[in-house]
N, C-alpha and C. Protein backbone atom coordinates (compact mmCIF):
# COMPACT_ATOMS: atom_id res chain seq x y z
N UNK A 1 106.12 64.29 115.34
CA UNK A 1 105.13 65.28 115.08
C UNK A 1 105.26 65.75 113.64
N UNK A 2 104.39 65.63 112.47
CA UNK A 2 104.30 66.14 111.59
C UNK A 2 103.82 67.76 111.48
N UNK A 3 104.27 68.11 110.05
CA UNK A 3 104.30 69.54 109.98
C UNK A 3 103.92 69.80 108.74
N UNK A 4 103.78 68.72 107.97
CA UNK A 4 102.48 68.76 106.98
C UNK A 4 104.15 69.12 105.65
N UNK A 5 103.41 69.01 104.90
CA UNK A 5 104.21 69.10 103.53
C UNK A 5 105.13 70.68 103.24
N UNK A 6 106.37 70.55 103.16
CA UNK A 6 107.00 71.18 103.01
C UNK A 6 107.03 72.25 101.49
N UNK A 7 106.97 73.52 101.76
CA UNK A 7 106.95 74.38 100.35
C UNK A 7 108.50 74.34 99.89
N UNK A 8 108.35 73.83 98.21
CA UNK A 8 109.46 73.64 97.64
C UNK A 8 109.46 75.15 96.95
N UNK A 9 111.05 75.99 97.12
CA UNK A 9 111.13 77.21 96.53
C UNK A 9 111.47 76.91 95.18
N UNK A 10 110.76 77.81 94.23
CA UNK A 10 111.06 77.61 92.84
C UNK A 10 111.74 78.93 92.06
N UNK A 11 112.30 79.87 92.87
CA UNK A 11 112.60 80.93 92.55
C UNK A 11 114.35 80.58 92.21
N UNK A 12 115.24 80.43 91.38
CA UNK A 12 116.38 80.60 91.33
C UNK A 12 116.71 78.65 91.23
N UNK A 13 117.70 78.32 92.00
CA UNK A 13 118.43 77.01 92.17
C UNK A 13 119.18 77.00 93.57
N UNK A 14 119.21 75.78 93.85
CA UNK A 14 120.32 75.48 94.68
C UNK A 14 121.68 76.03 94.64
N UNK A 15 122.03 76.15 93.75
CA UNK A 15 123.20 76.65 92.97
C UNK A 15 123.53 78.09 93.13
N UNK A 16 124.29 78.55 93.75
CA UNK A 16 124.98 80.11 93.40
C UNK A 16 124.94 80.52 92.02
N UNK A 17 124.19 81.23 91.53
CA UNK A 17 124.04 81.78 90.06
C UNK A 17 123.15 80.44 89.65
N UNK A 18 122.09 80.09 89.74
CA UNK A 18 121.73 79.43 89.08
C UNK A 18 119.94 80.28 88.94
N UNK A 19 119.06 80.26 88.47
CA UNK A 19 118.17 80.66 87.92
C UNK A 19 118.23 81.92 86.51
N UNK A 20 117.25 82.43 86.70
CA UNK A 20 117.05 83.12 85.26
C UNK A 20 117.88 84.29 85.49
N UNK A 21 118.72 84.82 84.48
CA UNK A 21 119.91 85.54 84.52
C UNK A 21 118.72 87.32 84.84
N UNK A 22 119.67 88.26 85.39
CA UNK A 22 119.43 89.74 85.60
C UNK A 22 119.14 89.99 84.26
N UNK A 23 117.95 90.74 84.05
CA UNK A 23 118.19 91.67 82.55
C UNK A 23 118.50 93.22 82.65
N UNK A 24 119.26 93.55 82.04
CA UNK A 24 119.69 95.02 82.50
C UNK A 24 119.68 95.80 81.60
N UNK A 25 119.76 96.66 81.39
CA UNK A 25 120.18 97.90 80.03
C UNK A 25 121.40 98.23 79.91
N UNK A 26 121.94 98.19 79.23
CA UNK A 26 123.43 98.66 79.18
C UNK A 26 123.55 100.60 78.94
N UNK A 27 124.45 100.87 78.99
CA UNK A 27 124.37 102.31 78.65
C UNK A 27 124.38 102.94 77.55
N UNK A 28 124.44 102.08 76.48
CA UNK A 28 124.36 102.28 74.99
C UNK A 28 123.03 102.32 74.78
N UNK A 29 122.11 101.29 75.34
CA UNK A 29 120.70 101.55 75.22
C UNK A 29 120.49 102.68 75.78
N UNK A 30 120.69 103.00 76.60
CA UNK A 30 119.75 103.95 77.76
C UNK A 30 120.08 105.47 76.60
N UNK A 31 121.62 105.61 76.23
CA UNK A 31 121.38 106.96 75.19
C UNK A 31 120.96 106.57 74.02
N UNK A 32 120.34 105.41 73.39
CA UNK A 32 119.71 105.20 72.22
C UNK A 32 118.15 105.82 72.97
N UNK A 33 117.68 105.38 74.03
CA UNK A 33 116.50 105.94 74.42
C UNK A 33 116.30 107.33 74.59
N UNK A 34 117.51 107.59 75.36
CA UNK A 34 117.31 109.50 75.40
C UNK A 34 117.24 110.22 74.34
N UNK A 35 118.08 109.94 73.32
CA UNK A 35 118.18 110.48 71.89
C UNK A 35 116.60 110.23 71.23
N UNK A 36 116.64 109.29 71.47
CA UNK A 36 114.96 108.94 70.29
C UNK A 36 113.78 109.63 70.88
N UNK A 37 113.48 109.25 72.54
CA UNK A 37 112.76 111.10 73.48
C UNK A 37 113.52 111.83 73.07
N UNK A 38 114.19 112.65 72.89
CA UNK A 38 114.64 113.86 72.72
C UNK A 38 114.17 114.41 71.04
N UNK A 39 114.44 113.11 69.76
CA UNK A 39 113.73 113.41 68.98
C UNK A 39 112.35 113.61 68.27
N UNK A 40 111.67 112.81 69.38
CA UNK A 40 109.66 112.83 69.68
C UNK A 40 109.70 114.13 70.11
N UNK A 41 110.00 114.45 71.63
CA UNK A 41 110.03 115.80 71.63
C UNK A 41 110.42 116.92 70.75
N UNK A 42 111.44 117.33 69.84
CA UNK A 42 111.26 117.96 68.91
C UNK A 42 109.83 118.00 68.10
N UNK A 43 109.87 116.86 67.65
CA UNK A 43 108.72 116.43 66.44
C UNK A 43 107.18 116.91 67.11
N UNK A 44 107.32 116.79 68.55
CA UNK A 44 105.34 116.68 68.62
C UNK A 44 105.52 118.04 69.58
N UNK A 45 106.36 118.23 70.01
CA UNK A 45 106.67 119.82 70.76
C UNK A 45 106.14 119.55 72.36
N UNK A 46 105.99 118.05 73.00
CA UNK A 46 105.77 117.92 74.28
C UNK A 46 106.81 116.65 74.77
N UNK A 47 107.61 117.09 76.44
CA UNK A 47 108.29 116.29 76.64
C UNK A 47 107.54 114.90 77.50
N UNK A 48 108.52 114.08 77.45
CA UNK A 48 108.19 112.79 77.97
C UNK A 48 107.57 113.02 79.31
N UNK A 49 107.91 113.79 80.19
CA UNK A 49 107.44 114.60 81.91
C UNK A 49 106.18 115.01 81.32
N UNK A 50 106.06 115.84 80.22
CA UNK A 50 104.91 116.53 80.35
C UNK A 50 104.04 115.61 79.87
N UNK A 51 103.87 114.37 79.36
CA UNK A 51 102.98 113.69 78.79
C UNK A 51 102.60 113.12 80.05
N UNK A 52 103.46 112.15 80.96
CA UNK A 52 103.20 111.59 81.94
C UNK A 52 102.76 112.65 83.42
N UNK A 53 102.64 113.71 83.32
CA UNK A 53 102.10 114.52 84.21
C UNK A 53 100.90 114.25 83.52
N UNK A 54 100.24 114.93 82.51
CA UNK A 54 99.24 115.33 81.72
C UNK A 54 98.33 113.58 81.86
N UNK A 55 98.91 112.61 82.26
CA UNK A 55 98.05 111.20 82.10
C UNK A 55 97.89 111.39 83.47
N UNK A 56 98.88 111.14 84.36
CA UNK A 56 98.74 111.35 86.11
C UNK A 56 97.23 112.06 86.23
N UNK A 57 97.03 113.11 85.58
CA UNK A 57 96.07 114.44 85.85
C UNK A 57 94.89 113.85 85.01
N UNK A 58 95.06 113.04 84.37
CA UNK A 58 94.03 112.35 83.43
C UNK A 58 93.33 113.77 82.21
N UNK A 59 94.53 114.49 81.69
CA UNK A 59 93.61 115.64 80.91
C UNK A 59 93.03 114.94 79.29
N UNK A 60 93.64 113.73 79.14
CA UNK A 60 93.42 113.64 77.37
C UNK A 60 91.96 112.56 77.99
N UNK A 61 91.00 112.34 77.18
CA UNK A 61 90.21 111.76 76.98
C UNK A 61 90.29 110.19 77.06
N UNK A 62 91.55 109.77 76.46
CA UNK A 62 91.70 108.07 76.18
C UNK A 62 92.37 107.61 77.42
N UNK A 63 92.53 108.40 78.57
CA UNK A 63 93.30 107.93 79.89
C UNK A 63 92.69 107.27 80.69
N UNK A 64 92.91 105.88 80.86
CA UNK A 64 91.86 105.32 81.59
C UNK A 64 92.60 105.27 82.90
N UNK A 65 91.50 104.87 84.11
CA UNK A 65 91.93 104.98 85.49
C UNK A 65 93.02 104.58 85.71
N UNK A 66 93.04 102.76 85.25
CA UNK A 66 94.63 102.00 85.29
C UNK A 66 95.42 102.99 85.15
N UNK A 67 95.79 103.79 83.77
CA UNK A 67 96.67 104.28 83.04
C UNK A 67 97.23 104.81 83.85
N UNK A 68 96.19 106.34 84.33
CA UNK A 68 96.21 107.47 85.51
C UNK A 68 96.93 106.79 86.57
N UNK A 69 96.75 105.55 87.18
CA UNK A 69 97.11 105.13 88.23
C UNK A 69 98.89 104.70 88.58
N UNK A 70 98.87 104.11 86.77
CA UNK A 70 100.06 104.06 86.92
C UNK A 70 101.35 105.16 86.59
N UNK A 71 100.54 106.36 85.70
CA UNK A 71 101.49 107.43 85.87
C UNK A 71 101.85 108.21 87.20
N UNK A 72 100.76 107.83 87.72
CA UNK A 72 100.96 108.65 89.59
C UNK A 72 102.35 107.45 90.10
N UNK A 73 102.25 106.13 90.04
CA UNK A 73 103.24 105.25 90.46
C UNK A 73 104.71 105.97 90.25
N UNK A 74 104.64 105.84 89.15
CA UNK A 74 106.19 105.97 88.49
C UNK A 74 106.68 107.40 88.95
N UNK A 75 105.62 108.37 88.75
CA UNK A 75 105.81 109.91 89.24
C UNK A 75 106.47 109.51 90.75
N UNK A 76 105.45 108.71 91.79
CA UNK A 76 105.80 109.02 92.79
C UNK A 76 107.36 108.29 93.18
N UNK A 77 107.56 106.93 92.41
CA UNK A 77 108.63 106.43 92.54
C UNK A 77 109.77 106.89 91.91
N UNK A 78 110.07 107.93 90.82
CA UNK A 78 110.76 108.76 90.70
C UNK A 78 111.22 109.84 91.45
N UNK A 79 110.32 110.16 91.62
CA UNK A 79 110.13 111.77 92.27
C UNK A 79 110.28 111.69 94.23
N UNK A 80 109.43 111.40 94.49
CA UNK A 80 108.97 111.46 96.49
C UNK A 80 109.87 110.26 96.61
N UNK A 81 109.52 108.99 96.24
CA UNK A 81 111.06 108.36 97.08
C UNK A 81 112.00 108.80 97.45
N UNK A 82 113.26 109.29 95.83
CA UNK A 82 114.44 109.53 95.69
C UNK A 82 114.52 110.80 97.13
N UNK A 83 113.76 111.83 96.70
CA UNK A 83 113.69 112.76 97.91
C UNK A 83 113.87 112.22 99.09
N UNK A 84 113.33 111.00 99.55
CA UNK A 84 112.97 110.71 100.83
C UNK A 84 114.25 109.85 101.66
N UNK A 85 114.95 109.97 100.40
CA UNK A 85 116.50 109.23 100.75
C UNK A 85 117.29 109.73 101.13
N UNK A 86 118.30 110.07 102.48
CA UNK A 86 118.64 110.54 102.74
C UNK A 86 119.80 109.93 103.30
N UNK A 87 121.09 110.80 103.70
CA UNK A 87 122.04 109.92 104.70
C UNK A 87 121.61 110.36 105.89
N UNK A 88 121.83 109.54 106.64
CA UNK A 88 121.43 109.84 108.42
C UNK A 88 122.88 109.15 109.07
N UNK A 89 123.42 110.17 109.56
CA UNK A 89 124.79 109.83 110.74
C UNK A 89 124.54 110.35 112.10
N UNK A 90 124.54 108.31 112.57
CA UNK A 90 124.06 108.51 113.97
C UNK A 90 125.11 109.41 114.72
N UNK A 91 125.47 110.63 115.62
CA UNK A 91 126.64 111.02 116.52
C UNK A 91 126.38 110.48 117.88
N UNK A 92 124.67 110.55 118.30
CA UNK A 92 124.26 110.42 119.81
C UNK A 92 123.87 109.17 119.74
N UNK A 93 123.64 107.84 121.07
CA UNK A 93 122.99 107.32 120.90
C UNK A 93 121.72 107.32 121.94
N UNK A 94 120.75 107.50 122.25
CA UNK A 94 119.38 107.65 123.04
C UNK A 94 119.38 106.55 123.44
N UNK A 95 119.32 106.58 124.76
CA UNK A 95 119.26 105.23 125.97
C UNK A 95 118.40 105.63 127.11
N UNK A 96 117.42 104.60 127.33
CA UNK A 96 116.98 105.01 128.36
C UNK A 96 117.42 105.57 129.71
N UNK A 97 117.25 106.71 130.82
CA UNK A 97 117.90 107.41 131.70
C UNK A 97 118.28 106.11 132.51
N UNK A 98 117.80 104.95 132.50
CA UNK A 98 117.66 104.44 133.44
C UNK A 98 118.85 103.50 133.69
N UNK A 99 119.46 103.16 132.30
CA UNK A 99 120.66 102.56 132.30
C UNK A 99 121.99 103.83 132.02
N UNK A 100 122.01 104.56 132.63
CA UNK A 100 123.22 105.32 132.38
C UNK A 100 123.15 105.56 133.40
């Protein structure tokens, strides 16, 4: 019985570690980034939050829907995820009456 042509995966290799390497930030970048926001903010007197609220809300003129759409993303994936994470420790376990 055939099953028709098989999908070849092209994501990674056969190989343990084999495809296109992780790109990551190191932590030297990440305070080269905070420092350089931190010095925009001085300079224009609005923070990085308040710009990306202010696009979310679409108040400047040049915000197009995309834009808007994707500052709501990042808001919400910052913001309402992290919240939504929680630890949960099972103590009870709920079984039907019928097996106890």
């Amino acid at each position: 019985m055939a099953t028709g042509p098989k999908k070849v995966e092209t994501r990674g290799g056969s190989r343990p570690g084999a495809g296109r390497p992780r790109i990551e930030i190191s932590d030297q970048e990440v305070k080269k980034l905070i420092k350089a926001a931190r010095k925009k903010e001085k300079d224009t007197g609005k923070g990085i939050f308040d710009i990306l609220v202010s696009m979310a809300y679409g108040d400047d003129y040049r915000v197009t829907p995309k834009d808007q759409i994707s500052a709501i993303r990042l808001y919400v994936d910052a913001v309402v995820s992290k919240a939504q994470q929680k630890d949960v420790k099972v103590t009870t376990t709920q079984e039907q009456s019928l097996y106890r």
